[in-house]
N, C-alpha and C. Protein backbone atom coordinates (compact mmCIF):
# COMPACT_ATOMS: atom_id res chain seq x y z
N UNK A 1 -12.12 -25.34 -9.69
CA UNK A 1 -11.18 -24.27 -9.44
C UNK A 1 -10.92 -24.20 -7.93
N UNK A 2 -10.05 -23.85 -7.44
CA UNK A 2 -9.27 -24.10 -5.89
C UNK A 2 -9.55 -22.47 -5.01
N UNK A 3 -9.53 -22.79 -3.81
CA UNK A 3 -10.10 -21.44 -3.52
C UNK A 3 -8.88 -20.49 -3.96
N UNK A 4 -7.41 -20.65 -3.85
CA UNK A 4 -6.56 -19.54 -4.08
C UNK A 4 -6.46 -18.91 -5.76
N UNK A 5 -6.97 -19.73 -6.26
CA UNK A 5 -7.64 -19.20 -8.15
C UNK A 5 -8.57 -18.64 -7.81
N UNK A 6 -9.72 -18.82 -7.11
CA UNK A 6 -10.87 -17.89 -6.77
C UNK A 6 -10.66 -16.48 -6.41
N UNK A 7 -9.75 -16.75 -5.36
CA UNK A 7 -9.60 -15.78 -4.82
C UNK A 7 -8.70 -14.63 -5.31
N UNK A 8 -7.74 -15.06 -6.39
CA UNK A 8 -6.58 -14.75 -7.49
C UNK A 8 -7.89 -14.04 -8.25
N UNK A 9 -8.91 -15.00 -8.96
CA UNK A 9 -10.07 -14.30 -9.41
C UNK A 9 -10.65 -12.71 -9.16
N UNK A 10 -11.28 -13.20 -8.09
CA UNK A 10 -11.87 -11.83 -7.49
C UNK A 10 -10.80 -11.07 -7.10
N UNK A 11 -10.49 -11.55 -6.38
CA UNK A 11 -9.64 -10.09 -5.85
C UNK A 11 -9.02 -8.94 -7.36
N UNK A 12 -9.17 -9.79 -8.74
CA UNK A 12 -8.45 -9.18 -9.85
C UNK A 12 -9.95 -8.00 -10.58
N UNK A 13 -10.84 -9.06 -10.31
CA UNK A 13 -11.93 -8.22 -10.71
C UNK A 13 -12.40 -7.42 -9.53
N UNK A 14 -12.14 -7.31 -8.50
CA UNK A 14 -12.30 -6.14 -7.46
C UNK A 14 -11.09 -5.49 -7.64
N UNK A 15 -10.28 -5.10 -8.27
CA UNK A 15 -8.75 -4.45 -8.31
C UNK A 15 -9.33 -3.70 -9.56
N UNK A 16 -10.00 -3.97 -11.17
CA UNK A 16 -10.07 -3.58 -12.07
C UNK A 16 -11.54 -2.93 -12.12
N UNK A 17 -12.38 -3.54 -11.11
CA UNK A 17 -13.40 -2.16 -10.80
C UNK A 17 -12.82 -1.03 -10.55
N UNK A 18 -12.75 -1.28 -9.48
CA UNK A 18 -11.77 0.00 -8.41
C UNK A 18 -10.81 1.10 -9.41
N UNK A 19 -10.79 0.18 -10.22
CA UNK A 19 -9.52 1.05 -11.14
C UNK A 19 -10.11 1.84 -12.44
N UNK A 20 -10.85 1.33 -12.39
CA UNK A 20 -11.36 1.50 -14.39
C UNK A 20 -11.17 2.94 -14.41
N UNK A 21 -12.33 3.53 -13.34
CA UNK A 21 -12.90 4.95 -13.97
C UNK A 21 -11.25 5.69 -13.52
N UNK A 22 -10.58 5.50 -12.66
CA UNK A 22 -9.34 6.10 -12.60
C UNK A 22 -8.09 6.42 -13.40
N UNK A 23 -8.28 5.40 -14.31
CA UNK A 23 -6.77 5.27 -15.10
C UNK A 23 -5.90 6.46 -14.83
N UNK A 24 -5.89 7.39 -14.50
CA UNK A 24 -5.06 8.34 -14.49
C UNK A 24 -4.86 8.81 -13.51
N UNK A 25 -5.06 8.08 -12.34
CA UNK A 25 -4.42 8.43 -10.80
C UNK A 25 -3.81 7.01 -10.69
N UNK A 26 -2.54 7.93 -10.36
CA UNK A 26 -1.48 7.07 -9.69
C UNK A 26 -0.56 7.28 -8.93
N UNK A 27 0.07 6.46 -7.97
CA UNK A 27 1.35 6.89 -7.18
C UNK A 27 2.32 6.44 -8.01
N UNK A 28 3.46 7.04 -8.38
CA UNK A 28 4.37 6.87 -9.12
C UNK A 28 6.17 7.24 -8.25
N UNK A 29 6.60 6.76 -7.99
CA UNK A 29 8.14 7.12 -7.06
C UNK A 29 8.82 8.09 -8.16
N UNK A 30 10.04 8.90 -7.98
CA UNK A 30 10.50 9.45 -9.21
C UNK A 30 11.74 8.66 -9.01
N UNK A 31 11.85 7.55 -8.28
CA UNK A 31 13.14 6.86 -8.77
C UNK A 31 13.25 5.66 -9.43
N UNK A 32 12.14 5.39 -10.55
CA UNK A 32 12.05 4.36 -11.13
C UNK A 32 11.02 2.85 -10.79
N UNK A 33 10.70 3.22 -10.01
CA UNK A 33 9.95 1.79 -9.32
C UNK A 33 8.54 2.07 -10.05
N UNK A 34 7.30 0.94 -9.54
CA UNK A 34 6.91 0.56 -10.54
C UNK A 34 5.37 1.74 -9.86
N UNK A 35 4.58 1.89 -10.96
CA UNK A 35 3.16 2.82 -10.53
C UNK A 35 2.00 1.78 -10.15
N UNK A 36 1.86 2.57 -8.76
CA UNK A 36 0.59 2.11 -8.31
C UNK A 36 -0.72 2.73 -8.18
N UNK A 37 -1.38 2.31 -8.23
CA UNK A 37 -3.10 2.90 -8.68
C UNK A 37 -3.30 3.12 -7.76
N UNK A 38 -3.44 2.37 -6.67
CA UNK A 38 -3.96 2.42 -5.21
C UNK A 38 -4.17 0.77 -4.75
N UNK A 39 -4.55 0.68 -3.29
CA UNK A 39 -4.25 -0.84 -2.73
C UNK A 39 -5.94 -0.80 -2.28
N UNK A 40 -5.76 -2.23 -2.02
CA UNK A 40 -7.10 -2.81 -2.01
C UNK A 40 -7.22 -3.93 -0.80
N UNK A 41 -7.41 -3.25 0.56
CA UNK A 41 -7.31 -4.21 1.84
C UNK A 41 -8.23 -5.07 1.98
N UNK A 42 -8.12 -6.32 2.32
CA UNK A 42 -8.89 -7.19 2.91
C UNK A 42 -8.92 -7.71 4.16
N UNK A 43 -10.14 -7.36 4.95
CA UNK A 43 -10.45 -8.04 6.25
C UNK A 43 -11.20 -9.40 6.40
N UNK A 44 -10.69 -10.18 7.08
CA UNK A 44 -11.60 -11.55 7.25
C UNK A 44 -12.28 -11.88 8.37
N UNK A 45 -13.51 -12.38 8.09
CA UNK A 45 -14.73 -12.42 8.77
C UNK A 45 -15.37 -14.02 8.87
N UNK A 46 -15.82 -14.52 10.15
CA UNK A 46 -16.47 -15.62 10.67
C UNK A 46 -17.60 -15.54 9.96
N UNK A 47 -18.47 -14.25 10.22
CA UNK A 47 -19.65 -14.28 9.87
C UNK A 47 -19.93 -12.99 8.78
N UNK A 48 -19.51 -13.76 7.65
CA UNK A 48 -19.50 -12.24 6.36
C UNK A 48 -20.77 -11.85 5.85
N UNK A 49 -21.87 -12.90 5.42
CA UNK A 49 -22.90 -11.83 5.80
C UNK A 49 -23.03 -10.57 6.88
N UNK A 50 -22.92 -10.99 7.74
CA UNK A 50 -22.95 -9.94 8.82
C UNK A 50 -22.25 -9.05 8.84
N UNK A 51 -21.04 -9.06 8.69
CA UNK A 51 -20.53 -8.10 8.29
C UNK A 51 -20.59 -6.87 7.17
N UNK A 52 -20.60 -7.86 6.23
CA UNK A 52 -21.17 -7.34 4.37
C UNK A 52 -22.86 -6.39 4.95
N UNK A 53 -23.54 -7.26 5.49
CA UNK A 53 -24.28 -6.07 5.69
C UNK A 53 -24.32 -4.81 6.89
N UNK A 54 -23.46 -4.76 7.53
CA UNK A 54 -23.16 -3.76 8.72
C UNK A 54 -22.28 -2.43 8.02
N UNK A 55 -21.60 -3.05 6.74
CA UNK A 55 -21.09 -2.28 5.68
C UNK A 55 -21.32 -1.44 4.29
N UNK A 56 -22.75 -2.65 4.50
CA UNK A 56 -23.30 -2.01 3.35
C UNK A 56 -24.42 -0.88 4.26
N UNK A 57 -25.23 -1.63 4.82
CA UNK A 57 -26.44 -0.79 5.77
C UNK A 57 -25.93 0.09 6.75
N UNK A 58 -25.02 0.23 7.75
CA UNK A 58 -24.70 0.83 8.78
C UNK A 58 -23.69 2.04 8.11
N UNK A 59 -22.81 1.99 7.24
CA UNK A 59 -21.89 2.73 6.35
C UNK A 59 -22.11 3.36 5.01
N UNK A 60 -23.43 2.57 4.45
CA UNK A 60 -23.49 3.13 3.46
C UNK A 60 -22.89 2.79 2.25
N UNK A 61 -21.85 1.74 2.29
CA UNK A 61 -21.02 1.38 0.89
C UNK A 61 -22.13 1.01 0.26
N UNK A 62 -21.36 1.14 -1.56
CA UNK A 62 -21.76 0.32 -2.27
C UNK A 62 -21.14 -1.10 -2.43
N UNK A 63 -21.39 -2.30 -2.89
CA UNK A 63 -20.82 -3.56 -3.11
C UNK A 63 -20.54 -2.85 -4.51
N UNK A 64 -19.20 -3.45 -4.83
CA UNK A 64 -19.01 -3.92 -6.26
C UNK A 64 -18.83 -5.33 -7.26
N UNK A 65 -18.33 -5.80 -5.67
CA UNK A 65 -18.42 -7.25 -6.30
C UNK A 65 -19.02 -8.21 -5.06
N UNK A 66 -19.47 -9.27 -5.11
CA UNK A 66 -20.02 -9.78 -4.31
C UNK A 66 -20.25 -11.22 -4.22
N UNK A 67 -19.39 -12.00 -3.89
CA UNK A 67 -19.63 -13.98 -4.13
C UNK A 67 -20.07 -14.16 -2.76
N UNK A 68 -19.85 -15.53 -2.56
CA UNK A 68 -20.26 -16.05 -1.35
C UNK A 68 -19.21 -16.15 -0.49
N UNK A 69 -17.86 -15.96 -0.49
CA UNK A 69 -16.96 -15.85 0.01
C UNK A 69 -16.33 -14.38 0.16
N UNK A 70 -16.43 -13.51 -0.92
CA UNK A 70 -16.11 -12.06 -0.60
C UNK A 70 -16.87 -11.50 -1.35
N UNK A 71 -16.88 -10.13 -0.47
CA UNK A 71 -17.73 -8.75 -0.83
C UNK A 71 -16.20 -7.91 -1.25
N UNK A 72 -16.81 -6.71 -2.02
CA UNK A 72 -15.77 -5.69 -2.24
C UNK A 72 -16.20 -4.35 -2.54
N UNK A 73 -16.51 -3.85 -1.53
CA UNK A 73 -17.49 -2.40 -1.42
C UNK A 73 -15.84 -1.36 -1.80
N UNK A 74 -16.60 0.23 -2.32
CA UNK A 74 -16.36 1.40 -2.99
C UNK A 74 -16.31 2.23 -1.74
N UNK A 75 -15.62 3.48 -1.17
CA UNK A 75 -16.11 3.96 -0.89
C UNK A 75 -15.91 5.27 -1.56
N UNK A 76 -15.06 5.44 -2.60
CA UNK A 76 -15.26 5.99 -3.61
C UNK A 76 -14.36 5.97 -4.64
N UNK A 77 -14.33 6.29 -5.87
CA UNK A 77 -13.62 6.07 -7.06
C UNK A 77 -12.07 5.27 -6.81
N UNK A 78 -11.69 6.05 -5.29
CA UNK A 78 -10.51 5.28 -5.24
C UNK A 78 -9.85 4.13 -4.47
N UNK A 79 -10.87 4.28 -3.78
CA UNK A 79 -10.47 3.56 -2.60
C UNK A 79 -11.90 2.12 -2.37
N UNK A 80 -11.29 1.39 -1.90
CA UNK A 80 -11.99 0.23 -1.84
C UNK A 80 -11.96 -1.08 -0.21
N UNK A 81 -12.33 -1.92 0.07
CA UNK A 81 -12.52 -2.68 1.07
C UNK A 81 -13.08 -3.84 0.76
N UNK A 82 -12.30 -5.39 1.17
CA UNK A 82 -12.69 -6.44 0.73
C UNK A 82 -12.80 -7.26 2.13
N UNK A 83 -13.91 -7.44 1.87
CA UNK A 83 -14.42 -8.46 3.46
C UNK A 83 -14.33 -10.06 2.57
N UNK A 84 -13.55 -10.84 3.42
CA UNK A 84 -13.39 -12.50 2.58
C UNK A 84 -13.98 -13.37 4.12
N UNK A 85 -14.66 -14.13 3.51
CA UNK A 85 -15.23 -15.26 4.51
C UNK A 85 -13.94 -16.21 4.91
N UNK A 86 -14.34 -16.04 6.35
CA UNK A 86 -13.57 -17.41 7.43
C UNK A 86 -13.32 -18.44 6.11
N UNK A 87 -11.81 -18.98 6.11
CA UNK A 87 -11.83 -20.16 5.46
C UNK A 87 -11.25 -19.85 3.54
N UNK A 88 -11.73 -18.77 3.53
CA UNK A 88 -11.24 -18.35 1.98
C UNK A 88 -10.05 -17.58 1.92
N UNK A 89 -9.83 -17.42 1.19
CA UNK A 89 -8.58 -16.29 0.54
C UNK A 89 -7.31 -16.98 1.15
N UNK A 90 -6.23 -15.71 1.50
CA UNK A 90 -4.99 -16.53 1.94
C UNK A 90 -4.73 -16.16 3.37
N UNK A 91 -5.98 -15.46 4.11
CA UNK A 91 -5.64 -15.48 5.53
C UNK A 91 -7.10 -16.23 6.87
N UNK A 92 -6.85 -15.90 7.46
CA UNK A 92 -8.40 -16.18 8.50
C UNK A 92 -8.04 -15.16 9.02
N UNK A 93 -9.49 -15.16 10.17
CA UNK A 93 -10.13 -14.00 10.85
C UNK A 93 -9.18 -14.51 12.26
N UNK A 94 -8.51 -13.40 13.05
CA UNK A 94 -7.92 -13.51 14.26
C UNK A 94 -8.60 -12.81 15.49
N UNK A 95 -8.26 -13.26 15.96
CA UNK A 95 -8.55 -12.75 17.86
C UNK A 95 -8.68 -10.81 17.59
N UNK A 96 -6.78 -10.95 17.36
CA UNK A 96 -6.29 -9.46 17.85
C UNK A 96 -6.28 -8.95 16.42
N UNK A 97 -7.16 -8.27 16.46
CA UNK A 97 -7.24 -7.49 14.62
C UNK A 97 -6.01 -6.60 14.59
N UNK A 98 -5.04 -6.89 13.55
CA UNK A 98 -3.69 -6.63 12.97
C UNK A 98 -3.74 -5.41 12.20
N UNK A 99 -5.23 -4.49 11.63
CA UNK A 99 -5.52 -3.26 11.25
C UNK A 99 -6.74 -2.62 11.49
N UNK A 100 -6.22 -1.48 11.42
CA UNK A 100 -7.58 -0.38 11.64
C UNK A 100 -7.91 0.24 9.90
N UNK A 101 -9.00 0.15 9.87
CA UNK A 101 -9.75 0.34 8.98
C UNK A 101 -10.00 2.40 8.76
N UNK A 102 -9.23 2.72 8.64
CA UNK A 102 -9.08 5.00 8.46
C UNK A 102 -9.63 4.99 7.52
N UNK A 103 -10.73 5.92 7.54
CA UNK A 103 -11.44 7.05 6.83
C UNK A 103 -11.32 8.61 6.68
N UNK A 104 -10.55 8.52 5.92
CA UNK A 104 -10.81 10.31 5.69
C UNK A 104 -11.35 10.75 5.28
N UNK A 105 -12.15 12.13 5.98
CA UNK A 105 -12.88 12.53 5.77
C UNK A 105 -12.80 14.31 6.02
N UNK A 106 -13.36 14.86 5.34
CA UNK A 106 -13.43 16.25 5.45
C UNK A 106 -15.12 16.37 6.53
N UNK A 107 -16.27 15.49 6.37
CA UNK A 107 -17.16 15.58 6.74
C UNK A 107 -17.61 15.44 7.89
N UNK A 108 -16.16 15.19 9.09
CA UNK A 108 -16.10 14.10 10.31
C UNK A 108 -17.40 14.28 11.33
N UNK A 109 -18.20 15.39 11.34
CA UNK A 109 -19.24 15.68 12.34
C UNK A 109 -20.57 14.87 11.55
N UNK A 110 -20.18 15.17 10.05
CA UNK A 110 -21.96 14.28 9.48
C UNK A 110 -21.38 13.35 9.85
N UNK A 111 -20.51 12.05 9.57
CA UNK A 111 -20.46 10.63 9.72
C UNK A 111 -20.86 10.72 11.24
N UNK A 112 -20.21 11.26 12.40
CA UNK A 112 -20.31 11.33 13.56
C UNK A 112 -22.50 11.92 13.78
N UNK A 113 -22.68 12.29 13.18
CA UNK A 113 -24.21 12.42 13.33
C UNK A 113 -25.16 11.30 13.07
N UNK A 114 -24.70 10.43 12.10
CA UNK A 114 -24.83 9.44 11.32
C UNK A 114 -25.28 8.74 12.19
N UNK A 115 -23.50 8.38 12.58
CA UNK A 115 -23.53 6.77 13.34
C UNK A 115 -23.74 6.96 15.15
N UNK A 116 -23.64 8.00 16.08
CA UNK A 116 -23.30 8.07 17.10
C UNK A 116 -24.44 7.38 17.58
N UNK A 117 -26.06 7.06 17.48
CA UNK A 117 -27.44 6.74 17.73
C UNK A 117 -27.55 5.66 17.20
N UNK A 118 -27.05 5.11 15.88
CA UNK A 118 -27.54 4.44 15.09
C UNK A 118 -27.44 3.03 16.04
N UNK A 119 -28.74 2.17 15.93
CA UNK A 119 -28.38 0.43 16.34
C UNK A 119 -27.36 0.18 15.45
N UNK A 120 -27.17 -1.16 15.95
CA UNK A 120 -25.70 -1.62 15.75
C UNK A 120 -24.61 -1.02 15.62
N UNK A 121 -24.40 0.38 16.09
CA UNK A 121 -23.13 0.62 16.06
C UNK A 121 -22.46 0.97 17.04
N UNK A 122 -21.14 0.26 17.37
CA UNK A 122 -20.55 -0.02 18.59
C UNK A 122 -19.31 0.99 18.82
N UNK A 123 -19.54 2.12 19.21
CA UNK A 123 -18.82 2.97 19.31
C UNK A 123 -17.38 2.96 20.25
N UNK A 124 -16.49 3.58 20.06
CA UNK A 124 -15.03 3.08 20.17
C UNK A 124 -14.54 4.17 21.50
N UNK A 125 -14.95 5.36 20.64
CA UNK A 125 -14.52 6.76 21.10
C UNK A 125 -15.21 7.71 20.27
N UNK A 126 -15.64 8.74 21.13
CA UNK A 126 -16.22 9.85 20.31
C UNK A 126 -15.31 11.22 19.41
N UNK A 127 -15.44 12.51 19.45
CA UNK A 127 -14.46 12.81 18.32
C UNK A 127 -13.76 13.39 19.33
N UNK A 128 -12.20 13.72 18.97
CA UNK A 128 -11.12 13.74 19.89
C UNK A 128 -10.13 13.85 19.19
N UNK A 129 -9.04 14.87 19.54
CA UNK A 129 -7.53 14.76 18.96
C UNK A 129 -6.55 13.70 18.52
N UNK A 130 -6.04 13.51 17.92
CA UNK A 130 -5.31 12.64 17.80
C UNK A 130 -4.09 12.46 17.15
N UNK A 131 -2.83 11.60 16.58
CA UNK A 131 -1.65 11.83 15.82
C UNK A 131 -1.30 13.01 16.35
N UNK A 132 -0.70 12.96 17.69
CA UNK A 132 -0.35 14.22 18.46
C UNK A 132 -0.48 15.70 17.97
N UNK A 133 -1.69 15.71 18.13
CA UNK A 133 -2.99 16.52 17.59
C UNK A 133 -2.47 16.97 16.06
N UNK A 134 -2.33 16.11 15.04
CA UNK A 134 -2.66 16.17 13.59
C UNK A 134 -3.69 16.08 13.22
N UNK A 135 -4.84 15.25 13.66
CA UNK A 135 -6.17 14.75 13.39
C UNK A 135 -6.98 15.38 14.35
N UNK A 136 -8.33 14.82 13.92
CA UNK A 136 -9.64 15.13 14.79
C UNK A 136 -10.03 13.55 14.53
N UNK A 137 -10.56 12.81 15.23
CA UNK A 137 -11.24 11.55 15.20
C UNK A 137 -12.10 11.11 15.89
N UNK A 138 -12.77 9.96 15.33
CA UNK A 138 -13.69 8.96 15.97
C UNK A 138 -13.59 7.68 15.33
N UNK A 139 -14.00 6.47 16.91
CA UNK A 139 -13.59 5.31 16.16
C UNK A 139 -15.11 4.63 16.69
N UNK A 140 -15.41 3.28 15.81
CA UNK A 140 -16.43 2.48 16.18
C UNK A 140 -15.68 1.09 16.02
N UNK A 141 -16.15 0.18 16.26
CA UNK A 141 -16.24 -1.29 16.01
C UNK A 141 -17.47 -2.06 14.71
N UNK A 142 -16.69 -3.07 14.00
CA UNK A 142 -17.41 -3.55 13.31
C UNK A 142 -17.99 -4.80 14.12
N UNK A 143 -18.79 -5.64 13.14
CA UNK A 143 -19.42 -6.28 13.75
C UNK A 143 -18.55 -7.74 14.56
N UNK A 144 -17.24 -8.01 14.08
CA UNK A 144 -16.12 -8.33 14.54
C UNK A 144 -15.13 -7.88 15.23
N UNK A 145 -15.08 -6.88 15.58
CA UNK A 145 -14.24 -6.04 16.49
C UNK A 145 -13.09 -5.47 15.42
N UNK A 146 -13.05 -5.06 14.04
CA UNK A 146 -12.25 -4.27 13.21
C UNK A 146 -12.40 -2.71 13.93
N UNK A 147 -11.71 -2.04 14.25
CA UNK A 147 -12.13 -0.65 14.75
C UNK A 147 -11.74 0.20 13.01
N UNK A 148 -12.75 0.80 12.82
CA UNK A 148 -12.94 1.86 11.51
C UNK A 148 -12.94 3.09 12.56
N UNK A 149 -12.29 3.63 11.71
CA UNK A 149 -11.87 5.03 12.79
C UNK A 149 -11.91 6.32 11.41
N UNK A 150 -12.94 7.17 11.90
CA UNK A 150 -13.88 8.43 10.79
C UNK A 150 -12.73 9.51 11.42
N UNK A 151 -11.69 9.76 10.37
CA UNK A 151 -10.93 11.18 10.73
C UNK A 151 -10.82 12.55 9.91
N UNK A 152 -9.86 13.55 10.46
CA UNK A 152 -9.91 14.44 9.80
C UNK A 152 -8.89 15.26 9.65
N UNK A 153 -7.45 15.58 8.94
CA UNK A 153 -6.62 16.24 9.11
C UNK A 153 -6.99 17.45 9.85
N UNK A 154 -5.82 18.57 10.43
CA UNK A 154 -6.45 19.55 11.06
C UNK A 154 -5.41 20.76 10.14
N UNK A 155 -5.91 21.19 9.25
CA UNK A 155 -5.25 21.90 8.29
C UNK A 155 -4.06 23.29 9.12
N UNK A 156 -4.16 23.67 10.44
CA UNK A 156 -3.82 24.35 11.10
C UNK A 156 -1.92 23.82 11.27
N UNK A 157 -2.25 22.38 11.29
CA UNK A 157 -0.91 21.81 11.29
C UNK A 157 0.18 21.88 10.79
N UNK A 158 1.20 22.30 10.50
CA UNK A 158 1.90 21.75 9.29
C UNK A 158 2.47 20.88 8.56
N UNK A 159 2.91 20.39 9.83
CA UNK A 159 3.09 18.51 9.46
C UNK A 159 1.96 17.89 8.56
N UNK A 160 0.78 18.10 9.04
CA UNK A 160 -0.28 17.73 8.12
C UNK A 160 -0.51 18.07 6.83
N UNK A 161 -0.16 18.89 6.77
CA UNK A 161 -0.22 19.35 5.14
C UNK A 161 0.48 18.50 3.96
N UNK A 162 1.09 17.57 3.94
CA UNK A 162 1.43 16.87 3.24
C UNK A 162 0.81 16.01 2.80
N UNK A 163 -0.75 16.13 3.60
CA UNK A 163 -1.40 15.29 3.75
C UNK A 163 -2.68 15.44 2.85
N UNK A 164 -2.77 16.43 2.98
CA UNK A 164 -4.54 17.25 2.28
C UNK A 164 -4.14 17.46 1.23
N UNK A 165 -5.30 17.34 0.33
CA UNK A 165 -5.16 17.09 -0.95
C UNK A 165 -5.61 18.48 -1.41
């Protein structure tokens, strides 16, 4: 089997984890287009052990799926993250990382208690305004230079409100 069937593979059984317990959340347009469950990003990594575990140990995910080429951690019912090894899937790992990895969070001071001490974690910025003050945030670095950035709507906003669930 060729890596882009592999990867056609997993990525289908990391899409139908992610999905199972949900069936009934969806984004749906009201002008006919088609329903989506939710998306399922993948970052690529030189060194995916290392990574896979800076994600699993330093963050806390669970894995759901896990080969030798990709991991595909939860971070909860809906949402998901696929780390693919240098060389697999349909992209490689670049210089200038092309996304930031957002977390929302209602909890932003525990994660920030969490990680601010913790070894290995390479902190970005501490917590601070942001989205011309829509947010509250903090960002770190992964073990590749992905910046994951722990935020928090600021319900005071109104613009934001479209936002909070």
């Amino acid at each position: 089997m060729n890596r882009n069937m592999q990867f056609i593979g997993v990525f289908l059984a990391g899409l139908v984890t992610c999905t199972a317990s949900l069936s009934t959340t969806v984004f749906a347009a009201d002008d006919g287009h088609p329903v989506v469950t939710r998306s399922l990003p993948f970052f690529y990594y030189n060194d995916l052990p290392a990574a896979a575990d800076w994600y699993r140990n330093k963050l806390g995910l669970k894995p759901l799926t896990e080969e030798d080429w990709v991991v595909i951690f939860e971070l909860n019912e809906s949402s998901c993250i696929g780390l693919v090894k240098a060389g697999s899937g349909l992209l490689k790992p670049t210089e200038d990382k092309g996304a930031i990895f957002s977390i929302d969070t209602p909890e932003l001071e525990a994660w920030w208690d969490r990680l601010k001490d913790m070894e290995g974690i390479n902190i970005k910025n501490g917590i601070r305004a942001g989205a011309d003050g829509m947010i509250e945030s903090f960002s770190v670095y992964d073990p590749e230079g992905y910046i994951v950035e722990f935020f928090r709507w600021k319900e005071h906003r109104p613009e934001a409100q479209r936002y909070l669930k």
